[in-house]
PDB file of N, CA and C in Angstrom:
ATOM      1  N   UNK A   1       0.858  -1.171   0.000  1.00  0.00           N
ATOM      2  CA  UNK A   1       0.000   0.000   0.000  1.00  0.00           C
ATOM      3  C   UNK A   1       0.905   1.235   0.000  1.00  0.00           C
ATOM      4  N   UNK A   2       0.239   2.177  -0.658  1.00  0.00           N
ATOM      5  CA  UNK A   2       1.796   3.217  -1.111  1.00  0.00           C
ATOM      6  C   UNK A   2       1.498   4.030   0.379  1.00  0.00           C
ATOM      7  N   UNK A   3       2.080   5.342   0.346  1.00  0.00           N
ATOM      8  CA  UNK A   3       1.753   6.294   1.448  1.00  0.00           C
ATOM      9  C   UNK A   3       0.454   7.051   1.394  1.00  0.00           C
ATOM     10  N   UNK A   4       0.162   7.384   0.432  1.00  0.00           N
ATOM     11  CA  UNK A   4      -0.868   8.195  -0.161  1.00  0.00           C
ATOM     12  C   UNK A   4      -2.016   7.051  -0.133  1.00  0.00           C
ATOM     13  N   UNK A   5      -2.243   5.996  -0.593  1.00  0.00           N
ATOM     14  CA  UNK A   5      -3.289   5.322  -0.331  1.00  0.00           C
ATOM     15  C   UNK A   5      -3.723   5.010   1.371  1.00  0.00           C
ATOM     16  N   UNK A   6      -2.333   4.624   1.934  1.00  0.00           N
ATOM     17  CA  UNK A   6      -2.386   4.981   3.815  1.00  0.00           C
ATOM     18  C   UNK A   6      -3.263   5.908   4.016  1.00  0.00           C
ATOM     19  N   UNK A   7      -2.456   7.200   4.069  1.00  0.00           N
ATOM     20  CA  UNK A   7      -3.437   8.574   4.362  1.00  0.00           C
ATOM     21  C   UNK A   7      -4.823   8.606   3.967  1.00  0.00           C
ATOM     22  N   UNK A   8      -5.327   7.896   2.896  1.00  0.00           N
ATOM     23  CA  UNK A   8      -6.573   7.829   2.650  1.00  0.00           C
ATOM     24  C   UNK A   8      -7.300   6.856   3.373  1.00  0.00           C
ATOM     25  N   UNK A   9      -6.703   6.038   4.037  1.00  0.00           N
ATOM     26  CA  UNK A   9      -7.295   4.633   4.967  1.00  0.00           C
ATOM     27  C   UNK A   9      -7.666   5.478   6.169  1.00  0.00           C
ATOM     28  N   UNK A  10      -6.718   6.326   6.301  1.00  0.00           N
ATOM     29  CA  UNK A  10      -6.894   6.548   7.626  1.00  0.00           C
ATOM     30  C   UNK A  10      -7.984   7.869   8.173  1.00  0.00           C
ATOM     31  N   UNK A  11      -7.467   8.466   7.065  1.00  0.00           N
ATOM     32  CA  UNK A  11      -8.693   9.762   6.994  1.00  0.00           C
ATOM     33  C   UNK A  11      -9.478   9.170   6.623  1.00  0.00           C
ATOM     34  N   UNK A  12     -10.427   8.203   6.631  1.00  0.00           N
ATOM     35  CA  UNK A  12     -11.631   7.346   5.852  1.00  0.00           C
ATOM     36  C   UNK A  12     -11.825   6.798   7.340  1.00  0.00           C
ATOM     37  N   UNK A  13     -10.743   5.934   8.151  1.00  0.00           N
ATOM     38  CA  UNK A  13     -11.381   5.624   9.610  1.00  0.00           C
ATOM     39  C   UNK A  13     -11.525   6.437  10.184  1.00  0.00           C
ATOM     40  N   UNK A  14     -10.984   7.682  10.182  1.00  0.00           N
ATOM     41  CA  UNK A  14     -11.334   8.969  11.338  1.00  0.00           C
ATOM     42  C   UNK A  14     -12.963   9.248  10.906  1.00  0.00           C
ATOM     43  N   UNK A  15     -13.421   9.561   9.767  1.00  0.00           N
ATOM     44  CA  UNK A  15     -14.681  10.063   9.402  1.00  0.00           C
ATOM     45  C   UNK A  15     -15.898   8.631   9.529  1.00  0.00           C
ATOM     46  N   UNK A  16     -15.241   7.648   9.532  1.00  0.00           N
ATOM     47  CA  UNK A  16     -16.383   6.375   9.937  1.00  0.00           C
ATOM     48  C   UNK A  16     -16.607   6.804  11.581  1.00  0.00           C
ATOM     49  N   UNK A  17     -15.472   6.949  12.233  1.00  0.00           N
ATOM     50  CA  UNK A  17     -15.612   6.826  13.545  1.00  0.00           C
ATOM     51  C   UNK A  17     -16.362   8.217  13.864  1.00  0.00           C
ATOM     52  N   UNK A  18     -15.926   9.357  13.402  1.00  0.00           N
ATOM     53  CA  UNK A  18     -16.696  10.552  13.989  1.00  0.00           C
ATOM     54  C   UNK A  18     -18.386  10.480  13.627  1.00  0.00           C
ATOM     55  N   UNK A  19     -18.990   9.773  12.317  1.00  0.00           N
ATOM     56  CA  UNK A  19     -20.285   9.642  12.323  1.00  0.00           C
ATOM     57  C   UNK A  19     -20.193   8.646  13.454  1.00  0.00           C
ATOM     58  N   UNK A  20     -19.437   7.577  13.397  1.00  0.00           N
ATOM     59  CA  UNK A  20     -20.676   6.540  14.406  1.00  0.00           C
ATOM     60  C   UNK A  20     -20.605   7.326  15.843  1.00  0.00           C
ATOM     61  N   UNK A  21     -19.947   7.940  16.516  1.00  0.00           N
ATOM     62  CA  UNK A  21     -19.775   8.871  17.504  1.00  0.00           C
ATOM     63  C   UNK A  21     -21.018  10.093  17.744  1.00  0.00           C
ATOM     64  N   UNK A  22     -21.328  10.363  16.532  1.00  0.00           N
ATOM     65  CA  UNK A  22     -22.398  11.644  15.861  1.00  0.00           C
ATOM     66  C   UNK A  22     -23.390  10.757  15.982  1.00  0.00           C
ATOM     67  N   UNK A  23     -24.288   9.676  15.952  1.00  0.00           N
ATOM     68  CA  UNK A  23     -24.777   9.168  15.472  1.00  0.00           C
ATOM     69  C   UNK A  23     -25.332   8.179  16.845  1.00  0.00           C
ATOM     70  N   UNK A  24     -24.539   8.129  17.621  1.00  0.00           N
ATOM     71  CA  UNK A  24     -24.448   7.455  19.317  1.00  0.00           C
ATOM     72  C   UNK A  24     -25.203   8.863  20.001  1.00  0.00           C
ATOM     73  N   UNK A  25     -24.399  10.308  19.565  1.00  0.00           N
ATOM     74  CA  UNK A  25     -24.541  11.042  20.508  1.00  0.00           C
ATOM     75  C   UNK A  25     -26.404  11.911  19.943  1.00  0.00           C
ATOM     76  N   UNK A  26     -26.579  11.427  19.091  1.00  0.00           N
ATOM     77  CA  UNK A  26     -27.925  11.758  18.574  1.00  0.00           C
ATOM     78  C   UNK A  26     -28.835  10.836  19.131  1.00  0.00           C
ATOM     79  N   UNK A  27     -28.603   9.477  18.605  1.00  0.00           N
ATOM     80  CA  UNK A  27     -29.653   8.504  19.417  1.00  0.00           C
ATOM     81  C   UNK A  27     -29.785   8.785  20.971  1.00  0.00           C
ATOM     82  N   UNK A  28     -28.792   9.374  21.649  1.00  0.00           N
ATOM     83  CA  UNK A  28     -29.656   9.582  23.118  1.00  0.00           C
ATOM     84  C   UNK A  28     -30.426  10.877  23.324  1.00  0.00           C
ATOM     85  N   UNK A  29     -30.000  11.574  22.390  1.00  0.00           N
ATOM     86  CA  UNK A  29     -31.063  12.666  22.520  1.00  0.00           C
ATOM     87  C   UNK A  29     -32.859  12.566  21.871  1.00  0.00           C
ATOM     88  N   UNK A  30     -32.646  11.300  20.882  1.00  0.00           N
ATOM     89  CA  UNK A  30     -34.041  11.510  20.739  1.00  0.00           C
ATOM     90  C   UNK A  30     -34.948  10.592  21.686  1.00  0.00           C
ATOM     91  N   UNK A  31     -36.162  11.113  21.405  1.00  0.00           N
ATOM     92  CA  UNK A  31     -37.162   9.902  22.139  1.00  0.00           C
ATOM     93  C   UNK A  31     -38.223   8.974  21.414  1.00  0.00           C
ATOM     94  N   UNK A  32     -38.504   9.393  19.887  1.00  0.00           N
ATOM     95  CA  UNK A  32     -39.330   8.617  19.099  1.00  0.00           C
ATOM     96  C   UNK A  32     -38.435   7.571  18.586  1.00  0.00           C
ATOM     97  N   UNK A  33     -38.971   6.450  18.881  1.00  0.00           N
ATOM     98  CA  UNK A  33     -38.496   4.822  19.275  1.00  0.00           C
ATOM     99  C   UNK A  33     -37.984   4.756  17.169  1.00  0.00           C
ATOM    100  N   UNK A  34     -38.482   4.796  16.507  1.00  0.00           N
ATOM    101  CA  UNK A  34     -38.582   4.312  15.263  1.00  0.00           C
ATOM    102  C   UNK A  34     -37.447   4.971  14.499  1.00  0.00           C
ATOM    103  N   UNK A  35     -37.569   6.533  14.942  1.00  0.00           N
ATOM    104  CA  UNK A  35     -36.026   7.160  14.824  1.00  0.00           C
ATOM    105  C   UNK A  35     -34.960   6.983  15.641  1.00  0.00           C
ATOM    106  N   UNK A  36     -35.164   6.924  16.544  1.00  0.00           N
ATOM    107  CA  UNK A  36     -33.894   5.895  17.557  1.00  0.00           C
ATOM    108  C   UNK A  36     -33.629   5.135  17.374  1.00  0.00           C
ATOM    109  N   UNK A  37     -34.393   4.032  16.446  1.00  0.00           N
ATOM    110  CA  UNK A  37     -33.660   2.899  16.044  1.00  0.00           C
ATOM    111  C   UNK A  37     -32.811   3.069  14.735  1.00  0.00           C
ATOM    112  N   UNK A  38     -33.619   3.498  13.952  1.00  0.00           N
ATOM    113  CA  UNK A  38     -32.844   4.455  12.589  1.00  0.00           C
ATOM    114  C   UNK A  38     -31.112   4.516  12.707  1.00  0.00           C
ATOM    115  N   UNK A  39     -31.281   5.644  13.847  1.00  0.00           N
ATOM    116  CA  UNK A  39     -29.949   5.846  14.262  1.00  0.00           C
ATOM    117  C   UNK A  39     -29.423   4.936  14.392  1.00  0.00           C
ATOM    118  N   UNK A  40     -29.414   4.082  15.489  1.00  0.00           N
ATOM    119  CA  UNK A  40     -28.886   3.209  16.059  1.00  0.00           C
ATOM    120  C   UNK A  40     -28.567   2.270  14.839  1.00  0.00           C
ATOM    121  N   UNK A  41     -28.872   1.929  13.659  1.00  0.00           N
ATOM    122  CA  UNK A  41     -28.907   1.210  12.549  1.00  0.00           C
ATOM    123  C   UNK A  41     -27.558   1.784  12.097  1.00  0.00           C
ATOM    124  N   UNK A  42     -27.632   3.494  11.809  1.00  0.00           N
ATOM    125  CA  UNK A  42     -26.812   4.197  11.205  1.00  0.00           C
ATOM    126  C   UNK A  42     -25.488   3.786  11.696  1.00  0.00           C
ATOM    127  N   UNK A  43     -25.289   4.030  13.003  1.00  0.00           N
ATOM    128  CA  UNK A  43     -24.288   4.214  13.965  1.00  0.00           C
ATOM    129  C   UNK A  43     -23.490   2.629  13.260  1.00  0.00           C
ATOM    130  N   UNK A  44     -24.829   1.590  13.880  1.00  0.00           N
ATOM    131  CA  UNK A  44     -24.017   0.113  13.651  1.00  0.00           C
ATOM    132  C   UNK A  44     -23.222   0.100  11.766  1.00  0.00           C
ATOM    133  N   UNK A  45     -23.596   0.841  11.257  1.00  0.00           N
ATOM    134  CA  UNK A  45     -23.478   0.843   9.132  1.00  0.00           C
ATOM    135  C   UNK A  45     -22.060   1.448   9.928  1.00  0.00           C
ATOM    136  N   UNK A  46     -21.742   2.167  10.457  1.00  0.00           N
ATOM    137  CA  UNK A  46     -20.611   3.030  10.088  1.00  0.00           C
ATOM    138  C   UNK A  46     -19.406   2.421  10.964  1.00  0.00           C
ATOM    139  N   UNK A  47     -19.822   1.253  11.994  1.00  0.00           N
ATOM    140  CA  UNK A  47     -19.219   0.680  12.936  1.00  0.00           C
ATOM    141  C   UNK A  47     -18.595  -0.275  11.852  1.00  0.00           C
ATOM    142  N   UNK A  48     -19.885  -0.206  11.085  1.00  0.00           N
ATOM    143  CA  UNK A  48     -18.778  -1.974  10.280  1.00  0.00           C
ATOM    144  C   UNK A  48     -18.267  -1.712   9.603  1.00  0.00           C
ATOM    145  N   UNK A  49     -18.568  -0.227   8.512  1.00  0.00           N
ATOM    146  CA  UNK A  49     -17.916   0.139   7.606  1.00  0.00           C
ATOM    147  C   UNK A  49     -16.151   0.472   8.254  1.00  0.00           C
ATOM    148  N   UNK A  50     -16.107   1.199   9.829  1.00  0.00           N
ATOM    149  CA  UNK A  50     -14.778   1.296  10.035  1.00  0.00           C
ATOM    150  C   UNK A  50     -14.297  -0.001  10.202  1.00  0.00           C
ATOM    151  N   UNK A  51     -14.781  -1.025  11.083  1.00  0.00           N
ATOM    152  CA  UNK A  51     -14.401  -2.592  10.899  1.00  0.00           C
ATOM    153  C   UNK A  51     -13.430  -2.621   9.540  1.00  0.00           C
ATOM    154  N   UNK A  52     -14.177  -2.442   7.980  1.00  0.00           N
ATOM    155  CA  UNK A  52     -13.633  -2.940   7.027  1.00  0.00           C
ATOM    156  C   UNK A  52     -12.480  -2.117   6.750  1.00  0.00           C
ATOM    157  N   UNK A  53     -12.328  -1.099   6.748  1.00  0.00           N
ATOM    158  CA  UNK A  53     -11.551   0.156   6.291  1.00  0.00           C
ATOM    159  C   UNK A  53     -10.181  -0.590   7.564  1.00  0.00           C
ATOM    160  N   UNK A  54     -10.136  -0.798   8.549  1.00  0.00           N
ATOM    161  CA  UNK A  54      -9.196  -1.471   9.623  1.00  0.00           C
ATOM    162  C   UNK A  54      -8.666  -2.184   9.036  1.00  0.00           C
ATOM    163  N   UNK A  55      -9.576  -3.474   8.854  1.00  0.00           N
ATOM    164  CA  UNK A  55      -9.103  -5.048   8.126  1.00  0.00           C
ATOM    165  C   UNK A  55      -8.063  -4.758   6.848  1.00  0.00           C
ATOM    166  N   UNK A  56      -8.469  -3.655   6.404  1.00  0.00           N
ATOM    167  CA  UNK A  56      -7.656  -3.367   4.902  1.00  0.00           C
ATOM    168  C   UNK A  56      -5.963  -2.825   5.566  1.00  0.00           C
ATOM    169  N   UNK A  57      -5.859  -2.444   7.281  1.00  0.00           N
ATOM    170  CA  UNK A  57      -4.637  -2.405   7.496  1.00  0.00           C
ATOM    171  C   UNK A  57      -3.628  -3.713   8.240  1.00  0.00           C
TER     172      UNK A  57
END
């Protein structure tokens, strides 16, 4: 993996992790169950998406 493709792994896990973080810190603020789960869906998409973006190091 060159350097430049690195830097892009990694700035790609910083922005998975700051939504699923964004996305944690939203689901406790709401209270309608159907959008709380939404979120909570979102959060888990971006958990796995950083999962994969990892595995690739």
């Amino acid at each position: 993996m060159t350097s430049k493709e690195l830097l892009y792994v990694e700035d790609a896990l910083g922005h998975e992790q700051y939504f699923q973080t964004k996305c944690a810190e939203t689901m406790n603020m709401l209270q309608d169950k159907e959008l709380r789960t939404f979120v909570q869906q979102l959060a888990q998409a971006h958990g796995t998406i950083f999962q994969n973006f990892y595995g690739l190091l």
